[in-house]
C-alpha atoms as a PDB file:
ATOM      1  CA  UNK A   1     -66.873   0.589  16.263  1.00  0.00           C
ATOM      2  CA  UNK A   2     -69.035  -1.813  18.415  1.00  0.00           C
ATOM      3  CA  UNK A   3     -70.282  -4.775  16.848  1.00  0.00           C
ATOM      4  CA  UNK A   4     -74.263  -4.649  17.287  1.00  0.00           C
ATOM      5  CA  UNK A   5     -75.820  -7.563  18.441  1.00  0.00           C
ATOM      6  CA  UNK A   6     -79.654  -8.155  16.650  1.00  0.00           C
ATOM      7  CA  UNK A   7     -82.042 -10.959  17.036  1.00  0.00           C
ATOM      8  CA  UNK A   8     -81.029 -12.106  13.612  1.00  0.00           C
ATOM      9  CA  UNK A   9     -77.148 -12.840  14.934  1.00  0.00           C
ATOM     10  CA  UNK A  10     -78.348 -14.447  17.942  1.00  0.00           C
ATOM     11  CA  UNK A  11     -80.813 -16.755  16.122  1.00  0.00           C
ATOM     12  CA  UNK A  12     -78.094 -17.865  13.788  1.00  0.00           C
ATOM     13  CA  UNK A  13     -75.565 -18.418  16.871  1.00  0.00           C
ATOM     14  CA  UNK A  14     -78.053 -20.402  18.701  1.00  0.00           C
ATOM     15  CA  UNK A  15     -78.903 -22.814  14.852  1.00  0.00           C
ATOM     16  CA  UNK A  16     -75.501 -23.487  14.664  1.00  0.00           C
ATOM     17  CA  UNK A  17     -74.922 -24.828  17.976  1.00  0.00           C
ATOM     18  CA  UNK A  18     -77.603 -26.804  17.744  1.00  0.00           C
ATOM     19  CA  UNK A  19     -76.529 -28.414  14.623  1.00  0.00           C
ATOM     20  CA  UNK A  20     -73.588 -29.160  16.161  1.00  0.00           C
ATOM     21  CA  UNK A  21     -74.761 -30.548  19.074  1.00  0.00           C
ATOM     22  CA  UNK A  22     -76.841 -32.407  17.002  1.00  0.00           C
ATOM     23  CA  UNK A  23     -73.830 -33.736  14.442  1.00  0.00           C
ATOM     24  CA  UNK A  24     -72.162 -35.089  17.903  1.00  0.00           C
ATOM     25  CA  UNK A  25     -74.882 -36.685  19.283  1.00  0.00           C
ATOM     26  CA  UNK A  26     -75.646 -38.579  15.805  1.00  0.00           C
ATOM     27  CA  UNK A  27     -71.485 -39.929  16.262  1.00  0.00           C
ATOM     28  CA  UNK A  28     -71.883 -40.562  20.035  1.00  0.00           C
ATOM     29  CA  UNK A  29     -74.935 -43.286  19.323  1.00  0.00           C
ATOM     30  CA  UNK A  30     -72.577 -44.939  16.776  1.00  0.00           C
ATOM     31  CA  UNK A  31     -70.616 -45.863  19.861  1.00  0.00           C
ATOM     32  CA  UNK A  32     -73.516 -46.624  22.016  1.00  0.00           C
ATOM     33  CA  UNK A  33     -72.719 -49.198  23.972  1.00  0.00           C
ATOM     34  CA  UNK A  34     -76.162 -51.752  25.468  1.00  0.00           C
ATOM     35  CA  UNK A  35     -76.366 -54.329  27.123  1.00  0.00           C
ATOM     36  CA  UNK A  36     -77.046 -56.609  24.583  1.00  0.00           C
ATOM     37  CA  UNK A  37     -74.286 -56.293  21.456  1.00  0.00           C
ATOM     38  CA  UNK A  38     -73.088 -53.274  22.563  1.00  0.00           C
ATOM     39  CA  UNK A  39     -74.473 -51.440  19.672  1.00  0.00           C
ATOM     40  CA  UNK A  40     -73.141 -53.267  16.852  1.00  0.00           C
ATOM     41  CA  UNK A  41     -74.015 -56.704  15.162  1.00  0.00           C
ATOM     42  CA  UNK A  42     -73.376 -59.973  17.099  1.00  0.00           C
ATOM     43  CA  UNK A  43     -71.308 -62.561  15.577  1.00  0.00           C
ATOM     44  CA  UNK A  44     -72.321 -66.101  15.292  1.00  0.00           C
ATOM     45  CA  UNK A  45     -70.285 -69.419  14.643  1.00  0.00           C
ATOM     46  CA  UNK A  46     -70.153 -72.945  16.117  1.00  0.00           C
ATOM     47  CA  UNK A  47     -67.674 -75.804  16.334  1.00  0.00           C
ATOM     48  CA  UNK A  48     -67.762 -79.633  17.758  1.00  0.00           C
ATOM     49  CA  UNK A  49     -64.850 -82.639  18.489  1.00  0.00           C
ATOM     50  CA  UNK A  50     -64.183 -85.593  20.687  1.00  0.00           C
ATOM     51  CA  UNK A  51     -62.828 -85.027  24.223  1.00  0.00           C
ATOM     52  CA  UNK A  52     -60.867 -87.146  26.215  1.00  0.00           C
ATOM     53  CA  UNK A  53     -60.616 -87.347  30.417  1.00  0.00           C
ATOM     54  CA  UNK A  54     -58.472 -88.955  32.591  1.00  0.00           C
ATOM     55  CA  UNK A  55     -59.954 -89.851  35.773  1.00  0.00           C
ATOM     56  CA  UNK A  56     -59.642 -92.096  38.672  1.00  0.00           C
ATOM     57  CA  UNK A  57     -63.054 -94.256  39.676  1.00  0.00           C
ATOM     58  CA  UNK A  58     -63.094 -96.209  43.184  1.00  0.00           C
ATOM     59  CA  UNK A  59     -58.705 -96.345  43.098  1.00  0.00           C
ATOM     60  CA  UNK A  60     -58.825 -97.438  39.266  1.00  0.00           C
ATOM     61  CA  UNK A  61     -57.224 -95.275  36.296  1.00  0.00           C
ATOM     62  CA  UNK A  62     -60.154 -94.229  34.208  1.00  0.00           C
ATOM     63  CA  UNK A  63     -60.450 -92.916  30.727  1.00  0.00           C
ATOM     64  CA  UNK A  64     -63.599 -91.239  29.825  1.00  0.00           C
ATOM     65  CA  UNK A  65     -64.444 -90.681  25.696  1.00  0.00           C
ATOM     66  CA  UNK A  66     -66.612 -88.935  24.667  1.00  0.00           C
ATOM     67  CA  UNK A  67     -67.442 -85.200  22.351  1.00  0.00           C
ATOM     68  CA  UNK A  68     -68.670 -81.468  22.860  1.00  0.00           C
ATOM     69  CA  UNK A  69     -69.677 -78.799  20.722  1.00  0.00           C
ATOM     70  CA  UNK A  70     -72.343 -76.005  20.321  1.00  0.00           C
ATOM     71  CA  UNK A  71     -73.309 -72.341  19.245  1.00  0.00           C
ATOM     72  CA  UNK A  72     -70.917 -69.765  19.399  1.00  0.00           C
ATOM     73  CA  UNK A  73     -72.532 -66.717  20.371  1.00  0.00           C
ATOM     74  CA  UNK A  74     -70.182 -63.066  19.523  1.00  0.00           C
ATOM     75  CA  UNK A  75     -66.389 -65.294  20.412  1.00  0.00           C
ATOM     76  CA  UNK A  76     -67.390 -64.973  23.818  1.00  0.00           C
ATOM     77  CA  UNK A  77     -69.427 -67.857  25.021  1.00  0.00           C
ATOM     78  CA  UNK A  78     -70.381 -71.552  23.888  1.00  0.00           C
ATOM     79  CA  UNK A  79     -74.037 -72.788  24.412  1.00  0.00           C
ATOM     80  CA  UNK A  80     -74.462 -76.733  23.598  1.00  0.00           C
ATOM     81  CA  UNK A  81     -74.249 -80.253  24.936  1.00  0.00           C
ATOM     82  CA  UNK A  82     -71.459 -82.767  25.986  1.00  0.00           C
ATOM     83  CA  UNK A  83     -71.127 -86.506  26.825  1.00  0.00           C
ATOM     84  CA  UNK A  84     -68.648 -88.791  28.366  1.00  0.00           C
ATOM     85  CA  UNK A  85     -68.791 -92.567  28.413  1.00  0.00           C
ATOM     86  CA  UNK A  86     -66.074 -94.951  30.731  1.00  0.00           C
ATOM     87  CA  UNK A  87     -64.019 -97.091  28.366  1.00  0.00           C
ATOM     88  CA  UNK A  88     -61.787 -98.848  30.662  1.00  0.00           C
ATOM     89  CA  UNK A  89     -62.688-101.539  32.760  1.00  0.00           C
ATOM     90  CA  UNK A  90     -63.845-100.671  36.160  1.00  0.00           C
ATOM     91  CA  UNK A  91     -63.512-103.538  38.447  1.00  0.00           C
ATOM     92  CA  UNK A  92     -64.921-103.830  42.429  1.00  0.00           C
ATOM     93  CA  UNK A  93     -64.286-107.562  43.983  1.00  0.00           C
ATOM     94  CA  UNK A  94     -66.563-106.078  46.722  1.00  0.00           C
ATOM     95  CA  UNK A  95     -69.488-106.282  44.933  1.00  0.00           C
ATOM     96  CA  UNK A  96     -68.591-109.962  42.750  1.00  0.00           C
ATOM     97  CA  UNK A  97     -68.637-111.158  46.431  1.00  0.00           C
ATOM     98  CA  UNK A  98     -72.273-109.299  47.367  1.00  0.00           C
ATOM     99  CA  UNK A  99     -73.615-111.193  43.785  1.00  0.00           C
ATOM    100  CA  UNK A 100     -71.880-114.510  45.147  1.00  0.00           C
ATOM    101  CA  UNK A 101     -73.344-114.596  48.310  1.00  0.00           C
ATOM    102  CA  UNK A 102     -76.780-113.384  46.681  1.00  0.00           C
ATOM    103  CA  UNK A 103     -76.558-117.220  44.633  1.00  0.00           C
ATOM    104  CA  UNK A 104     -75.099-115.744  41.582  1.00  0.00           C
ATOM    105  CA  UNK A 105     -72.289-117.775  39.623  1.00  0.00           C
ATOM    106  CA  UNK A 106     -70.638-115.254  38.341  1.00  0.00           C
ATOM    107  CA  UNK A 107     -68.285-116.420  35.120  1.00  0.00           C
ATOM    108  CA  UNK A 108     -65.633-113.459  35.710  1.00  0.00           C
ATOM    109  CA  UNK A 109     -65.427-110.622  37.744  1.00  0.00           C
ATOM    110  CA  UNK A 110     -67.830-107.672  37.097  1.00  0.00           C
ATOM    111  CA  UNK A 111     -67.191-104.483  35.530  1.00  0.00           C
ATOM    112  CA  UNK A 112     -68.435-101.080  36.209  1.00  0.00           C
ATOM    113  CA  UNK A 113     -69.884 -98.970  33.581  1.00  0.00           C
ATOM    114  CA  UNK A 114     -70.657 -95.165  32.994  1.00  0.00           C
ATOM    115  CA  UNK A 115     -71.711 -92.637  31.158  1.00  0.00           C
ATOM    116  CA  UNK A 116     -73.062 -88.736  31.496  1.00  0.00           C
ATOM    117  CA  UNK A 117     -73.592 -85.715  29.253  1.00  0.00           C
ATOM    118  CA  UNK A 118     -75.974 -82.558  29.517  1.00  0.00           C
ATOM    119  CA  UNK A 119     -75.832 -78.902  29.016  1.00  0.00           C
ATOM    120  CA  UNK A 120     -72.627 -76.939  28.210  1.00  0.00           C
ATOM    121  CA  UNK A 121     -71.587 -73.689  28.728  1.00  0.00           C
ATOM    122  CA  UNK A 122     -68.475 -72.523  28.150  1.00  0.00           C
ATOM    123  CA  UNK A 123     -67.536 -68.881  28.435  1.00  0.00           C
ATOM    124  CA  UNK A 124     -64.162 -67.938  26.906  1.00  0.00           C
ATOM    125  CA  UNK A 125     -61.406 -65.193  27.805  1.00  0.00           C
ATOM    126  CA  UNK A 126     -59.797 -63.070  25.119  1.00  0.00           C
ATOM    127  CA  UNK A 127     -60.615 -65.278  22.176  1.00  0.00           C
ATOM    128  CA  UNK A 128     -59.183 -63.875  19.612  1.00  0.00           C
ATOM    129  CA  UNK A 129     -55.236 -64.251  21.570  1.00  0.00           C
ATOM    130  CA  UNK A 130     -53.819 -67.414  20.014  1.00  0.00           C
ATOM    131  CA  UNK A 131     -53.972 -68.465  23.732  1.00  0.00           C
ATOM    132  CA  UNK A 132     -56.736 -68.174  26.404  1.00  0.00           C
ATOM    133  CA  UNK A 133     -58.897 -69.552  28.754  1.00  0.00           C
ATOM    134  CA  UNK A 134     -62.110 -71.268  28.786  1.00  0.00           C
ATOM    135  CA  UNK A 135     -64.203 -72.216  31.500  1.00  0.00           C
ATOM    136  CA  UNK A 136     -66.784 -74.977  30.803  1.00  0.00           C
ATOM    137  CA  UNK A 137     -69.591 -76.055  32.932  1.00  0.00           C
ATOM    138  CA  UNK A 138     -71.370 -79.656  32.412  1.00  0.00           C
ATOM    139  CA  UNK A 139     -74.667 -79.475  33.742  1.00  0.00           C
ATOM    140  CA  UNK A 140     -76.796 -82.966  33.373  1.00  0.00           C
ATOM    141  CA  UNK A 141     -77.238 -86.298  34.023  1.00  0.00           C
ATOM    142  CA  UNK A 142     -75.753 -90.343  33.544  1.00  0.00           C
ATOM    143  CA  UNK A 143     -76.269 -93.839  34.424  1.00  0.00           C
ATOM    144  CA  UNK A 144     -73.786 -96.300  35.849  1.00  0.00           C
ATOM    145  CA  UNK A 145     -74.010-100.277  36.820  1.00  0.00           C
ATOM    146  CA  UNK A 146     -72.237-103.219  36.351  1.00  0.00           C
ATOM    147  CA  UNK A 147     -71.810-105.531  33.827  1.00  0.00           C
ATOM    148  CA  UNK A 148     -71.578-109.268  34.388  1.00  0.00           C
ATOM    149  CA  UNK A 149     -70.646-112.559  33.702  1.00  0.00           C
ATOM    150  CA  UNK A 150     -72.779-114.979  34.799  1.00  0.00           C
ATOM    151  CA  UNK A 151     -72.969-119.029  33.602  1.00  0.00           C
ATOM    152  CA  UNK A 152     -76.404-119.786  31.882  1.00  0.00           C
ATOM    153  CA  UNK A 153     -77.450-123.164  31.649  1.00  0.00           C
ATOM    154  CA  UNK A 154     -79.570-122.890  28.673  1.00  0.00           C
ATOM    155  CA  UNK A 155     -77.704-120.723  26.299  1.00  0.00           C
ATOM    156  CA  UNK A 156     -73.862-119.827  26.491  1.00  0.00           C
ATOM    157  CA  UNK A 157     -74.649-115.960  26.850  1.00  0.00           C
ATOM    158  CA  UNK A 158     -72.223-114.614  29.083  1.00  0.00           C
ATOM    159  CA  UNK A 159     -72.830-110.458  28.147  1.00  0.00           C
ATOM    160  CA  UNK A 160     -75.230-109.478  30.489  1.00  0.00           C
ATOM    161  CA  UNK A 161     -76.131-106.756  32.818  1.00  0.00           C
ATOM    162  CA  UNK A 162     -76.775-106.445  36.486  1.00  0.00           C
ATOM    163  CA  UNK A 163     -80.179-105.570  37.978  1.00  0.00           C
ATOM    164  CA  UNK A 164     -78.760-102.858  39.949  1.00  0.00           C
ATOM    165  CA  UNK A 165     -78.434 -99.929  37.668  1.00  0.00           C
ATOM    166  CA  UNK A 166     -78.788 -96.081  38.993  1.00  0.00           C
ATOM    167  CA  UNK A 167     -79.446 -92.948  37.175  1.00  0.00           C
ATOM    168  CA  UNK A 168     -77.064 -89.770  38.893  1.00  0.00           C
ATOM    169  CA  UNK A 169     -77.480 -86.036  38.526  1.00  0.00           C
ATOM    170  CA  UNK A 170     -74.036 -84.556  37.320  1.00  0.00           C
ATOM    171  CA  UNK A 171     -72.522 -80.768  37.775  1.00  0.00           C
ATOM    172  CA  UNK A 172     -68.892 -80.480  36.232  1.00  0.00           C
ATOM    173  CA  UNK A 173     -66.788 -76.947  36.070  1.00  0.00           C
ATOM    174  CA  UNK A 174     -63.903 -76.585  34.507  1.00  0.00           C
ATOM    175  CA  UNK A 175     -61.052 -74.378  33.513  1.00  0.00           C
ATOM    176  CA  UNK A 176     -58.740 -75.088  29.814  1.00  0.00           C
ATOM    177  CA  UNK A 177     -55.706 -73.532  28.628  1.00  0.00           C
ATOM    178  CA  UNK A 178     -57.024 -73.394  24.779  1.00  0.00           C
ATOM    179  CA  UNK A 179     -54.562 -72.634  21.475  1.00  0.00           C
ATOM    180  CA  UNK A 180     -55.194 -71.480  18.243  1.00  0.00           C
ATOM    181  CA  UNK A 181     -53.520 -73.885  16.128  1.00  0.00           C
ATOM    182  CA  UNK A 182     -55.086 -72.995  12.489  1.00  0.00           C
ATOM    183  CA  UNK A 183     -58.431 -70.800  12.138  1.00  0.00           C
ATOM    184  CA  UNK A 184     -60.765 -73.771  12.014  1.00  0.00           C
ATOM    185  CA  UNK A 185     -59.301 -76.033  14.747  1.00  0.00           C
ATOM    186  CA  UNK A 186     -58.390 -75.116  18.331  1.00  0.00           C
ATOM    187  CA  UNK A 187     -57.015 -77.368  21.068  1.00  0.00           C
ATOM    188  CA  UNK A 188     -57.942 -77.239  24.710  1.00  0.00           C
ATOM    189  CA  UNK A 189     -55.661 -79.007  27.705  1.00  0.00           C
ATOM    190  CA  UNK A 190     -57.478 -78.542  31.239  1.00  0.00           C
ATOM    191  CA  UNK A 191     -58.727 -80.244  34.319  1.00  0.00           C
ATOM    192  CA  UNK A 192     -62.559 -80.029  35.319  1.00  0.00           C
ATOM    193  CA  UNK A 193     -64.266 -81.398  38.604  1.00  0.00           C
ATOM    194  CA  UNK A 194     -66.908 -84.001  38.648  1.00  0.00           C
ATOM    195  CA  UNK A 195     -69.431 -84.066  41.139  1.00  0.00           C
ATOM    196  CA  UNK A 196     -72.663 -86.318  40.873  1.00  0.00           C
ATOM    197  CA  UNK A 197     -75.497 -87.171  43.084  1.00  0.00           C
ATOM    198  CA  UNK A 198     -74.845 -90.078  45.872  1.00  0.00           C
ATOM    199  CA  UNK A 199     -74.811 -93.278  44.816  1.00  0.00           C
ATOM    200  CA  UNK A 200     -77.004 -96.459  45.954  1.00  0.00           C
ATOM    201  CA  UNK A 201     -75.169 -99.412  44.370  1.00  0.00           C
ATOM    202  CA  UNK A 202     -74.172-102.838  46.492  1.00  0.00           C
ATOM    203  CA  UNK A 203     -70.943-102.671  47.898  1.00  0.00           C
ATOM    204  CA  UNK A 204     -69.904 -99.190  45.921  1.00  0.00           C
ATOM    205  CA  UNK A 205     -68.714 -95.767  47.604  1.00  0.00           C
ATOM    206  CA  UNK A 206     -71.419 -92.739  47.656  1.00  0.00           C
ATOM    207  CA  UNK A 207     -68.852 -90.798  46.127  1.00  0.00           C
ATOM    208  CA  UNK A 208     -67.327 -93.307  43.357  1.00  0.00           C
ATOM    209  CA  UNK A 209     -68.218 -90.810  40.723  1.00  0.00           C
ATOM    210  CA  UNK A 210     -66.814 -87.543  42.164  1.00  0.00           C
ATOM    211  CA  UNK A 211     -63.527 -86.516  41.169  1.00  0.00           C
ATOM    212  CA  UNK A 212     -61.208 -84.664  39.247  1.00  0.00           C
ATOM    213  CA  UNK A 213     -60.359 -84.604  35.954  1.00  0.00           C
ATOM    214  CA  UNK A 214     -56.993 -84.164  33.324  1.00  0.00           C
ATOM    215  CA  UNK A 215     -58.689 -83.857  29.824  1.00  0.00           C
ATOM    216  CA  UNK A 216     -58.049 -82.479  26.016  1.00  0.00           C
ATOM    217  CA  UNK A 217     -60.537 -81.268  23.507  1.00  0.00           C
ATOM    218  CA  UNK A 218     -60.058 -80.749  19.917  1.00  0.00           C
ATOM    219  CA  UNK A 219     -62.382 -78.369  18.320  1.00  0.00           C
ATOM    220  CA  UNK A 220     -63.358 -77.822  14.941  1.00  0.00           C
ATOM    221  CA  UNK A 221     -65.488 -75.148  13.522  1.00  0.00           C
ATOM    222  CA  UNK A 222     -66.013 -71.383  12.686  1.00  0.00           C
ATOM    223  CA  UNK A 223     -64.850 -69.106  16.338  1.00  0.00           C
END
């Protein structure tokens, strides 16, 4: 016997793969992926700590100090600010002779002084593996001049500054090897590249500020 085929079957064929078609597309949006979250909630947290660089200004062994931090948006990428400041002594008998043969009596030689900070981002590779890679960008600006010595006759004040001091625009990338040591604190060993804006100091290099740099960072927060 032949099955008959009536308007009534093929109306109830045509409901149910509709509501099927329908069910899958409901499941397919649950994996929706966007541009922006990929269809699912983004995850906030943020963290801060010191940093330390090694560096090398005009032939001298430098140690920069300083501390970074910001907002971290869904594991994948730090927004925020970061400053370094010179703490060793800088010094450049080129220029104590310049400020001698200006008429200064200087009491010592000079010292150079410096500091930057500015913008950070810092977008990070596979965060969640108890070791990846970040790459942070500095993106901002600093001061430097010298500090001097000189003999006062009227008051025995021998902490003062120079007249020349110059403000320098400042772009540093870098790359760091970070670890997961507990789940609030993470540790980051790199090397970053600092390049500033020509200098216009007495008796200094153009490029005194430009170099590389062999730094760690200890960050503490919620990743």
């Amino acid at each position: 016997m032949k099955p008959i085929i009536t308007l009534r079957n093929v109306s109830f064929v045509l409901v149910s793969i509709t509501a099927v078609q329908a069910t899958r597309a409901q499941d397919d949006t649950r994996d929706l992926r966007t541009l922006f979250g990929q269809g699912r909630e983004i995850e906030h947290g943020g963290w801060g700590g010191p940093s330390t660089h090694f560096t090398s200004i005009m032939g001298h062994e430098a140690l920069l100090v300083g501390a970074r931090g910001g907002w971290l948006i869904d594991h994948g990428v730090t927004i925020g600010i970061a400053g370094h400041g010179l703490v060793t002594d800088v010094p450049n008998k080129a220029y104590d002779v310049h400020r001698v043969a200006s008429g200064d009596s200087l009491r010592r030689g000079s010292l150079f002084r410096m500091g930057y900070g500015g913008l950070l981002i810092e977008p990070i590779i596979a965060p969640k593996s108890p070791i990846h890679v970040s790459l942070p960008v500095i993106i901002g600006a600093g001061g430097c001049g010298y500090q001097t010595f000189q003999r006062r006759h009227d008051e025995f004040d021998p902490f003062t500054y120079s007249d020349y001091f110059q403000a320098f625009f400042v772009v540093e990338p870098g790359i760091e090897l970070e670890l997961n040591v507990i789940k609030l604190v993470r540790v980051g060993l790199g090397a970053s590249y600092r390049y500033t804006t020509d200098l216009d100091l007495p008796e200094t290099p153009k490029d005194a500020l430009r170099g590389f740099n062999a730094g760690i960072t200890v960050k503490v927060g919620s990743f």
